[in-house]
PDB file of N, CA and C in Angstrom:
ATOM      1  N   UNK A   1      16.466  -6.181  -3.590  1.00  0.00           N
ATOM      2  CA  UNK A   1      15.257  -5.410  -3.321  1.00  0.00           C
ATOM      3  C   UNK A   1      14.289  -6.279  -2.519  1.00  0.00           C
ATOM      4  N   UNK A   2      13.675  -5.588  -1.766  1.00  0.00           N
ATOM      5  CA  UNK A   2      12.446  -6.918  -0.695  1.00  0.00           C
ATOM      6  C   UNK A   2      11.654  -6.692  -1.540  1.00  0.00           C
ATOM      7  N   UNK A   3      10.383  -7.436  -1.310  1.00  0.00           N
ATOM      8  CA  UNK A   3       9.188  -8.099  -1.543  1.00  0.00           C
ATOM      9  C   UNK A   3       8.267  -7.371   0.083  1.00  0.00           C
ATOM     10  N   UNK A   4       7.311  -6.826  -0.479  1.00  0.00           N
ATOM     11  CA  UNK A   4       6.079  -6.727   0.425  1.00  0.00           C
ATOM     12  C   UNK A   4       5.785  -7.363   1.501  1.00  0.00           C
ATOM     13  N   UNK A   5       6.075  -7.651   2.801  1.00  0.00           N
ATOM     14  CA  UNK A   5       6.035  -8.380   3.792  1.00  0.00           C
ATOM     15  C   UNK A   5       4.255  -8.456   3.639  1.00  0.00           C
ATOM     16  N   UNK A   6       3.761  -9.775   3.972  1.00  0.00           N
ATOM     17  CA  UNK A   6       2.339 -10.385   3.972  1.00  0.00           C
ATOM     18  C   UNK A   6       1.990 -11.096   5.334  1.00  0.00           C
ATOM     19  N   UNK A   7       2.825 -11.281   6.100  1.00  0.00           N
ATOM     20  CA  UNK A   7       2.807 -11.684   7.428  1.00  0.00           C
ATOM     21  C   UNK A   7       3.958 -11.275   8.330  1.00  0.00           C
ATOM     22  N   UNK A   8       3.286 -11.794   9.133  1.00  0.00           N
ATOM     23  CA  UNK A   8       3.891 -10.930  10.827  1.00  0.00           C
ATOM     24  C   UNK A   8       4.024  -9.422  10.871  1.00  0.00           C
ATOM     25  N   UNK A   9       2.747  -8.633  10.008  1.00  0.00           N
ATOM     26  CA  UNK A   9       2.942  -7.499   9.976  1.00  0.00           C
ATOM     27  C   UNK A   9       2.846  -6.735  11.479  1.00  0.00           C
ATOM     28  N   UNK A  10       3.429  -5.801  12.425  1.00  0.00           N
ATOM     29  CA  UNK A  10       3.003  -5.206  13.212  1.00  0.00           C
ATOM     30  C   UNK A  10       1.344  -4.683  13.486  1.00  0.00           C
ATOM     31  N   UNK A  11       0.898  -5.647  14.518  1.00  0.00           N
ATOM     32  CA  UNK A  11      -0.537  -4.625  14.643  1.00  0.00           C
ATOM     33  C   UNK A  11      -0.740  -3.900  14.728  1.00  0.00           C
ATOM     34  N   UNK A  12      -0.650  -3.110  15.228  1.00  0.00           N
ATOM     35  CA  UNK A  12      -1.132  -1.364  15.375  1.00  0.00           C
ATOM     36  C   UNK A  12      -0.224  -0.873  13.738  1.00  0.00           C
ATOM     37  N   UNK A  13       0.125  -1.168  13.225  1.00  0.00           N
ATOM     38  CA  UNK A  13      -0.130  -0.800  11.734  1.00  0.00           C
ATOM     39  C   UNK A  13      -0.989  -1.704  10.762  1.00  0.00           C
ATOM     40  N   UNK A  14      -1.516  -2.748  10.745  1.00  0.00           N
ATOM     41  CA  UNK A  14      -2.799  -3.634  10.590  1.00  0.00           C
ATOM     42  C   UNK A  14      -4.151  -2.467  10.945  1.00  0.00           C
ATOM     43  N   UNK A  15      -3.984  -2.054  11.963  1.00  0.00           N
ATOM     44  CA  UNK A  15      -4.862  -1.012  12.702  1.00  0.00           C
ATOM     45  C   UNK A  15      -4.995   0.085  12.360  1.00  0.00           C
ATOM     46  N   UNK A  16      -3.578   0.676  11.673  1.00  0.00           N
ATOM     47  CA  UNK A  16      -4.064   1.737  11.422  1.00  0.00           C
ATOM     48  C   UNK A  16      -4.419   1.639   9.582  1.00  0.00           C
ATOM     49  N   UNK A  17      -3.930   0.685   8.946  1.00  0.00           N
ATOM     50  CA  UNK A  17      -4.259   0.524   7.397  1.00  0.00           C
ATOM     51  C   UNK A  17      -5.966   0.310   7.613  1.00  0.00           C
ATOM     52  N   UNK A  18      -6.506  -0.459   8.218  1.00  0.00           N
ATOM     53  CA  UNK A  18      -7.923  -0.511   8.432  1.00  0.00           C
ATOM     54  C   UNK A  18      -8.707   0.912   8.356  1.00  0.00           C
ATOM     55  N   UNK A  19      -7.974   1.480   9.646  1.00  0.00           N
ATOM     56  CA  UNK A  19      -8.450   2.787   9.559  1.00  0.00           C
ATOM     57  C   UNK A  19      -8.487   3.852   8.669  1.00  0.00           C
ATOM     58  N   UNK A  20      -7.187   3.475   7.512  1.00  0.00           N
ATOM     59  CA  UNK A  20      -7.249   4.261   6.491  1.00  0.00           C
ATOM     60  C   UNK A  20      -8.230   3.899   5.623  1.00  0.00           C
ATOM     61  N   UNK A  21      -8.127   2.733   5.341  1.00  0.00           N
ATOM     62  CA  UNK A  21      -9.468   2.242   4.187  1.00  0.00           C
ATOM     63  C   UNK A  21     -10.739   2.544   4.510  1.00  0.00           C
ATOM     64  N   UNK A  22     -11.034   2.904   5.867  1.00  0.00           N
ATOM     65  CA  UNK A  22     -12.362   3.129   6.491  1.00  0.00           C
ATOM     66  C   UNK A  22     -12.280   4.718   5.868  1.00  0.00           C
ATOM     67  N   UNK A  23     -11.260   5.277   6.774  1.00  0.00           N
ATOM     68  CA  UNK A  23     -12.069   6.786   6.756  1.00  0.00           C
ATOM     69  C   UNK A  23     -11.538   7.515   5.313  1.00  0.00           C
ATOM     70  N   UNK A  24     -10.787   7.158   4.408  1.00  0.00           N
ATOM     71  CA  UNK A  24     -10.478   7.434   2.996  1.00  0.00           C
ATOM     72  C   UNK A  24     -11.798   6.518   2.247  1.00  0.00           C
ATOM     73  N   UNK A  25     -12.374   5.832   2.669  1.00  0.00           N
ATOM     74  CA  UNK A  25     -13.639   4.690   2.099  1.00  0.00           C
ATOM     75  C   UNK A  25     -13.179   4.037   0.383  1.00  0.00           C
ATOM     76  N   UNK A  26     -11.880   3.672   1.002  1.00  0.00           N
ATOM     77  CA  UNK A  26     -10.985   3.047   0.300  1.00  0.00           C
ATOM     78  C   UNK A  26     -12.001   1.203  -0.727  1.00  0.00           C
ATOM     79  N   UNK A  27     -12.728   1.043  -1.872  1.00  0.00           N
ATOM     80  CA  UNK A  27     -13.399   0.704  -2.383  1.00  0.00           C
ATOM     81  C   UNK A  27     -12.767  -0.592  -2.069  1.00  0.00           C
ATOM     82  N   UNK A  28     -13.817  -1.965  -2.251  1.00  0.00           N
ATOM     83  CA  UNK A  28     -13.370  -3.320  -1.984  1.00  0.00           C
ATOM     84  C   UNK A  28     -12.520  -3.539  -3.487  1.00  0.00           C
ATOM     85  N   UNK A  29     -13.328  -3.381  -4.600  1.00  0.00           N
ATOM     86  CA  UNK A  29     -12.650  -3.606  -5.847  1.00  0.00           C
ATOM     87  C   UNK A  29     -11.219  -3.011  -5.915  1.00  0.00           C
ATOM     88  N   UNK A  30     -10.796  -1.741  -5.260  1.00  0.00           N
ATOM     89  CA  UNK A  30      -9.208  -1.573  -5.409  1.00  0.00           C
ATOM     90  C   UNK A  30      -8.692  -1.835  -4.296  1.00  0.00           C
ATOM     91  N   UNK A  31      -8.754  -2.918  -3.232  1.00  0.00           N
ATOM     92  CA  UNK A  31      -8.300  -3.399  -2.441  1.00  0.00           C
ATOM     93  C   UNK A  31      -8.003  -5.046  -3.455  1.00  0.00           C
ATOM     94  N   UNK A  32      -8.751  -5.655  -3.794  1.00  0.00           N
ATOM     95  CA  UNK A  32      -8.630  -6.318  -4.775  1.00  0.00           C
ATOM     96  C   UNK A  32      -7.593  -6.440  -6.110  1.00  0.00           C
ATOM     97  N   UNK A  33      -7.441  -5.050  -6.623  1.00  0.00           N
ATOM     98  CA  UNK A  33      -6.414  -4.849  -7.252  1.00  0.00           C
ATOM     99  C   UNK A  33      -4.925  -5.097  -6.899  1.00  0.00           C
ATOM    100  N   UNK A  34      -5.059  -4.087  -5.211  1.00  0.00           N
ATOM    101  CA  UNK A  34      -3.865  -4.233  -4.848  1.00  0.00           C
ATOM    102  C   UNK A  34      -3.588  -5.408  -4.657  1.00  0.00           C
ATOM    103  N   UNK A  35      -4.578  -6.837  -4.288  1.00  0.00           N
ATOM    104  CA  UNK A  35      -4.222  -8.088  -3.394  1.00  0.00           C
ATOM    105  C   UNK A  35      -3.715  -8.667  -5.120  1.00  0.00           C
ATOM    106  N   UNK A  36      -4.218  -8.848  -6.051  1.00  0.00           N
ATOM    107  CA  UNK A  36      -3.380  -9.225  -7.238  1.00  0.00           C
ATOM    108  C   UNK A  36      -2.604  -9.171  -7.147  1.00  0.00           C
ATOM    109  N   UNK A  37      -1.759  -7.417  -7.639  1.00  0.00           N
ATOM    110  CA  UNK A  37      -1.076  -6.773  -7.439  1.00  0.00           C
ATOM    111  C   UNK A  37       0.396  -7.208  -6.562  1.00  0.00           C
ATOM    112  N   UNK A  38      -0.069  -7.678  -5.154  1.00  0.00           N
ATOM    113  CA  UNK A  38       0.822  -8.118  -4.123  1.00  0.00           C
ATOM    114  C   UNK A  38       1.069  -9.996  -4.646  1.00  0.00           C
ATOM    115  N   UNK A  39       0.225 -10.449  -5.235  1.00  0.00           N
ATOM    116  CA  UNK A  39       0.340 -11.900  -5.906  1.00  0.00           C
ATOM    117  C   UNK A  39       1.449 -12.058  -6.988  1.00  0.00           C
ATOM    118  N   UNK A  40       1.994 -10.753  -7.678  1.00  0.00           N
ATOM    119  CA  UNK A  40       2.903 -10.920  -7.859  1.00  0.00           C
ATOM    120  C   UNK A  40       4.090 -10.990  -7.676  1.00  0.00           C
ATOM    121  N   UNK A  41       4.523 -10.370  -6.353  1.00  0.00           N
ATOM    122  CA  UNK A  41       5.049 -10.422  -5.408  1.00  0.00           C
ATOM    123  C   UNK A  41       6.387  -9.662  -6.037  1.00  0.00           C
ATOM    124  N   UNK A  42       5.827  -8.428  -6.363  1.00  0.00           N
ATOM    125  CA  UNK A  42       6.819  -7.565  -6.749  1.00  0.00           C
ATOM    126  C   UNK A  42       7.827  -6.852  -5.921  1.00  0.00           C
ATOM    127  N   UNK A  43       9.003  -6.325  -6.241  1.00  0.00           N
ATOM    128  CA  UNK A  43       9.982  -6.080  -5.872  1.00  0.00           C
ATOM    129  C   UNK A  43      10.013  -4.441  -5.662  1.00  0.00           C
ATOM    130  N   UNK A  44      10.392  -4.192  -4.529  1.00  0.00           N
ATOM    131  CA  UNK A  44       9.993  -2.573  -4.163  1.00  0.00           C
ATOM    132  C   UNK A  44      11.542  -1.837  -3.172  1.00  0.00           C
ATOM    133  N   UNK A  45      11.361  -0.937  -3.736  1.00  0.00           N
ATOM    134  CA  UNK A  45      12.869  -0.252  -2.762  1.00  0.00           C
ATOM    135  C   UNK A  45      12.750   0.299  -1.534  1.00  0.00           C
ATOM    136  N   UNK A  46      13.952  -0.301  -0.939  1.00  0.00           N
ATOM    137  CA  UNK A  46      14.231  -0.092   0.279  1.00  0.00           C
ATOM    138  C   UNK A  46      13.328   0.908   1.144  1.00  0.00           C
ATOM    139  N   UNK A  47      13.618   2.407   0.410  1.00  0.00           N
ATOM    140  CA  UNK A  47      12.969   3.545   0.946  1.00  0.00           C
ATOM    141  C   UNK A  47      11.711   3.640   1.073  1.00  0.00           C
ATOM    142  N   UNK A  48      11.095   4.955   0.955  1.00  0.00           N
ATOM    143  CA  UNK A  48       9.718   4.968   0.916  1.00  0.00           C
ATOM    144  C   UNK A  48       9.650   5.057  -0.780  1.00  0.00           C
ATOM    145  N   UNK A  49       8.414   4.847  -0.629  1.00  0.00           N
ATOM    146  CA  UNK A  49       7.452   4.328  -2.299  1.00  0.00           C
ATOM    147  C   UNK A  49       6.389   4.058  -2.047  1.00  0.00           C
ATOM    148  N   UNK A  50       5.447   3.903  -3.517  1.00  0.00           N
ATOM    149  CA  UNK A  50       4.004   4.262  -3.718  1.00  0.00           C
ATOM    150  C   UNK A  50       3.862   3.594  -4.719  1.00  0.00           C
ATOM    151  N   UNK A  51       2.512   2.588  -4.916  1.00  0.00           N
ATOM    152  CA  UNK A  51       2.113   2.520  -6.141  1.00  0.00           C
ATOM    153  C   UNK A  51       0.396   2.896  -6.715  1.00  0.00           C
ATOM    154  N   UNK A  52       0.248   3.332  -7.642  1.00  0.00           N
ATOM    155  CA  UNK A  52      -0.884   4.226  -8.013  1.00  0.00           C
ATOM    156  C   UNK A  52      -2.081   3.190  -8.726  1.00  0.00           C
ATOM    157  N   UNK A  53      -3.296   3.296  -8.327  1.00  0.00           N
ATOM    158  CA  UNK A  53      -4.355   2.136  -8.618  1.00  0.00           C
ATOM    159  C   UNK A  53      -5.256   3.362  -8.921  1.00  0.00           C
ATOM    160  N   UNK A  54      -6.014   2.578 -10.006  1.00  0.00           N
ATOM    161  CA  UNK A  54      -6.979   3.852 -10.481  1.00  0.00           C
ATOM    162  C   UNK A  54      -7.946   4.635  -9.327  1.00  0.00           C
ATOM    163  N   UNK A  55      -8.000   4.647  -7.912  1.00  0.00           N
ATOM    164  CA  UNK A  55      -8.960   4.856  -7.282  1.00  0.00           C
ATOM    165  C   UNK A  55      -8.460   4.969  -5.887  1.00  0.00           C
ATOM    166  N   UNK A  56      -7.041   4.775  -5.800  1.00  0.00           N
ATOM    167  CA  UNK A  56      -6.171   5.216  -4.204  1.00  0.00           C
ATOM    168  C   UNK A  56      -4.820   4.875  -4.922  1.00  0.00           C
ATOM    169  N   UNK A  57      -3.947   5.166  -3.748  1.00  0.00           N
ATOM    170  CA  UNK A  57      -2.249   5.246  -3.661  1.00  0.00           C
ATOM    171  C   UNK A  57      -1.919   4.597  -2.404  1.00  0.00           C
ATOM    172  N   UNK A  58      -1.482   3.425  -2.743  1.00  0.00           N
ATOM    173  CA  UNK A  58      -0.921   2.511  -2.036  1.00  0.00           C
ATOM    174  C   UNK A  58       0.875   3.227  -1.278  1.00  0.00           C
ATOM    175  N   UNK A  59       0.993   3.371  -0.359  1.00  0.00           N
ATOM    176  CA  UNK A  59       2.091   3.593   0.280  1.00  0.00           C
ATOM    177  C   UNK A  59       2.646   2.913   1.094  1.00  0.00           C
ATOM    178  N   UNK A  60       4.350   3.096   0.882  1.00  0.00           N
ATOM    179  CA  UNK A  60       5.310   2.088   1.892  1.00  0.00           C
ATOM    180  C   UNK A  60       6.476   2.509   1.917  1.00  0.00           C
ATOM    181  N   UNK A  61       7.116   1.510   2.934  1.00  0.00           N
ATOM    182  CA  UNK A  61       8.413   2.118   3.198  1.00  0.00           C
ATOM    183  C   UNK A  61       9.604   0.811   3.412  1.00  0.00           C
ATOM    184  N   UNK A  62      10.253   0.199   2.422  1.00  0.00           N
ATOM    185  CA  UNK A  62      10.869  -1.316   2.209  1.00  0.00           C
ATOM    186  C   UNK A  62       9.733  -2.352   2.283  1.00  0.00           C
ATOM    187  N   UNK A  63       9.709  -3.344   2.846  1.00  0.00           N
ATOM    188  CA  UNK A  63       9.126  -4.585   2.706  1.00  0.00           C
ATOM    189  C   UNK A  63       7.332  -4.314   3.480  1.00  0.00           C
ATOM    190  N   UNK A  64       7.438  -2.922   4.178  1.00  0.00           N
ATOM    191  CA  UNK A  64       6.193  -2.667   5.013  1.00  0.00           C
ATOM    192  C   UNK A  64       5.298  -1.780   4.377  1.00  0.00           C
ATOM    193  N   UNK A  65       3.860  -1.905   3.859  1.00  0.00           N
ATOM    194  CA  UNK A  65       2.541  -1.087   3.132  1.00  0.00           C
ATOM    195  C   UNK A  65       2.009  -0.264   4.631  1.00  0.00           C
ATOM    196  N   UNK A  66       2.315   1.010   4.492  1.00  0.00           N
ATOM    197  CA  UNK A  66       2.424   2.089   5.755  1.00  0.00           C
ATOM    198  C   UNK A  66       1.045   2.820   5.225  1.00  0.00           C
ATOM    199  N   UNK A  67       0.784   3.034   4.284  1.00  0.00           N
ATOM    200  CA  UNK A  67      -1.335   3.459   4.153  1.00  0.00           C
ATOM    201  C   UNK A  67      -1.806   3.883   3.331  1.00  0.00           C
ATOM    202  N   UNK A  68      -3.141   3.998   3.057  1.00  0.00           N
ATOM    203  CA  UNK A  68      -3.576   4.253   1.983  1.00  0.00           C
ATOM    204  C   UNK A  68      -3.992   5.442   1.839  1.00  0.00           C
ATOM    205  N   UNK A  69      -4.122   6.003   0.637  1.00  0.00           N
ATOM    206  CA  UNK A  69      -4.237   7.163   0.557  1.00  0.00           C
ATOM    207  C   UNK A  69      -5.338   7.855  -0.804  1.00  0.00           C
ATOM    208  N   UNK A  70      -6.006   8.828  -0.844  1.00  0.00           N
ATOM    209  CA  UNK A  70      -7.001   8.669  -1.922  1.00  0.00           C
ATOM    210  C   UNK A  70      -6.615   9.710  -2.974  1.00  0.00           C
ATOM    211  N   UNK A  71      -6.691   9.341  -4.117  1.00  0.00           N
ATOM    212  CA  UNK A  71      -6.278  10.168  -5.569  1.00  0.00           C
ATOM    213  C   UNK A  71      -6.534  11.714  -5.092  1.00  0.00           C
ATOM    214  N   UNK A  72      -5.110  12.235  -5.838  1.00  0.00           N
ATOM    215  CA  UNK A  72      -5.039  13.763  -5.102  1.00  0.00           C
ATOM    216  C   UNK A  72      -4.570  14.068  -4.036  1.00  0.00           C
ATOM    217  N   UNK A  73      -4.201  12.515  -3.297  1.00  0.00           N
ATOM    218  CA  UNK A  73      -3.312  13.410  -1.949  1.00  0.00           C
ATOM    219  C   UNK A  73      -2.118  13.199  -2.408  1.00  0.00           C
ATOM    220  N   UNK A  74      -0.877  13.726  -1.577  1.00  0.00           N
ATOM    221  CA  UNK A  74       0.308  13.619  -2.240  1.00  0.00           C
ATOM    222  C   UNK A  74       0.719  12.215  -1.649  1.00  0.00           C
ATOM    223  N   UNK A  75       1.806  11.648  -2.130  1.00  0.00           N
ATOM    224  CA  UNK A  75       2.392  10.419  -1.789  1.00  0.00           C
ATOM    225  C   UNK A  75       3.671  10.944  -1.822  1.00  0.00           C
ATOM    226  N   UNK A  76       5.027  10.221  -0.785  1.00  0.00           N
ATOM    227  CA  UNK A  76       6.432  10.558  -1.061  1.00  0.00           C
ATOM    228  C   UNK A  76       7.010   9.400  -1.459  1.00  0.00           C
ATOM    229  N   UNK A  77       7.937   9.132  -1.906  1.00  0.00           N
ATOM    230  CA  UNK A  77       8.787   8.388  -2.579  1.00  0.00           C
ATOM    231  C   UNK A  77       8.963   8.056  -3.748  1.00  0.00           C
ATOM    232  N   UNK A  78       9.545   6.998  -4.456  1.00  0.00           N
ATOM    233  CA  UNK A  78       9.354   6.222  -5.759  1.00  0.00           C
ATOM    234  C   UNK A  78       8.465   5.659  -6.104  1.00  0.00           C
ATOM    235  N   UNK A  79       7.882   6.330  -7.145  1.00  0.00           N
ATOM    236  CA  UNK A  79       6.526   5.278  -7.916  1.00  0.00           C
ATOM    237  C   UNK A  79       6.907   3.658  -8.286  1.00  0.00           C
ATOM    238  N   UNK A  80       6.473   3.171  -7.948  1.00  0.00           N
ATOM    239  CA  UNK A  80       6.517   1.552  -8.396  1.00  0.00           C
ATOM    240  C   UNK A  80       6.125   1.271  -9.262  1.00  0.00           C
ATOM    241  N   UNK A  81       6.505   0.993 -10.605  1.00  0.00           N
ATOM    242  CA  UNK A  81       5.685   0.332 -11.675  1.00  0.00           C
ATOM    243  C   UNK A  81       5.861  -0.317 -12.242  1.00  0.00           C
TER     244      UNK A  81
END
């Protein structure tokens, strides 16, 4: 199973996660969570997947975090937990 890629992410997806946290007004404290969260350097499947923070839904697809998303929207894949 990969691990969360933390560098050499593609920019224009850097660009567009920004943009999600902006216009979802994605909170510093659960950006925080998630950066813990990624400190553990948990193990995530191949496909697409999601993991759920009291205050957004983290989304991805193998080793790449593809955007954020705010409680109540839908997410596709496997919950991570």
């Amino acid at each position: 199973m990969p691990k969360i890629r933390r560098r050499g992410v593609p920019s224009a997806l850097l660009d567009h996660l920004w943009v999600r946290i902006d216009e979802r007004e994605i909170p510093v404290a659960q950006l925080e969570l998630f950066a813990g969260w990624l400190d553990t350097e948990p193990d995530v499947p191949e496909g697409k997947r999601f993991q759920r923070f009291p205050e957004m839904i983290v989304c991805g697809e193998g080793e790449l975090v593809t955007t954020f998303l705010r409680i109540g929207q839908v997410a596709e894949g496997d919950e991570v937990v």
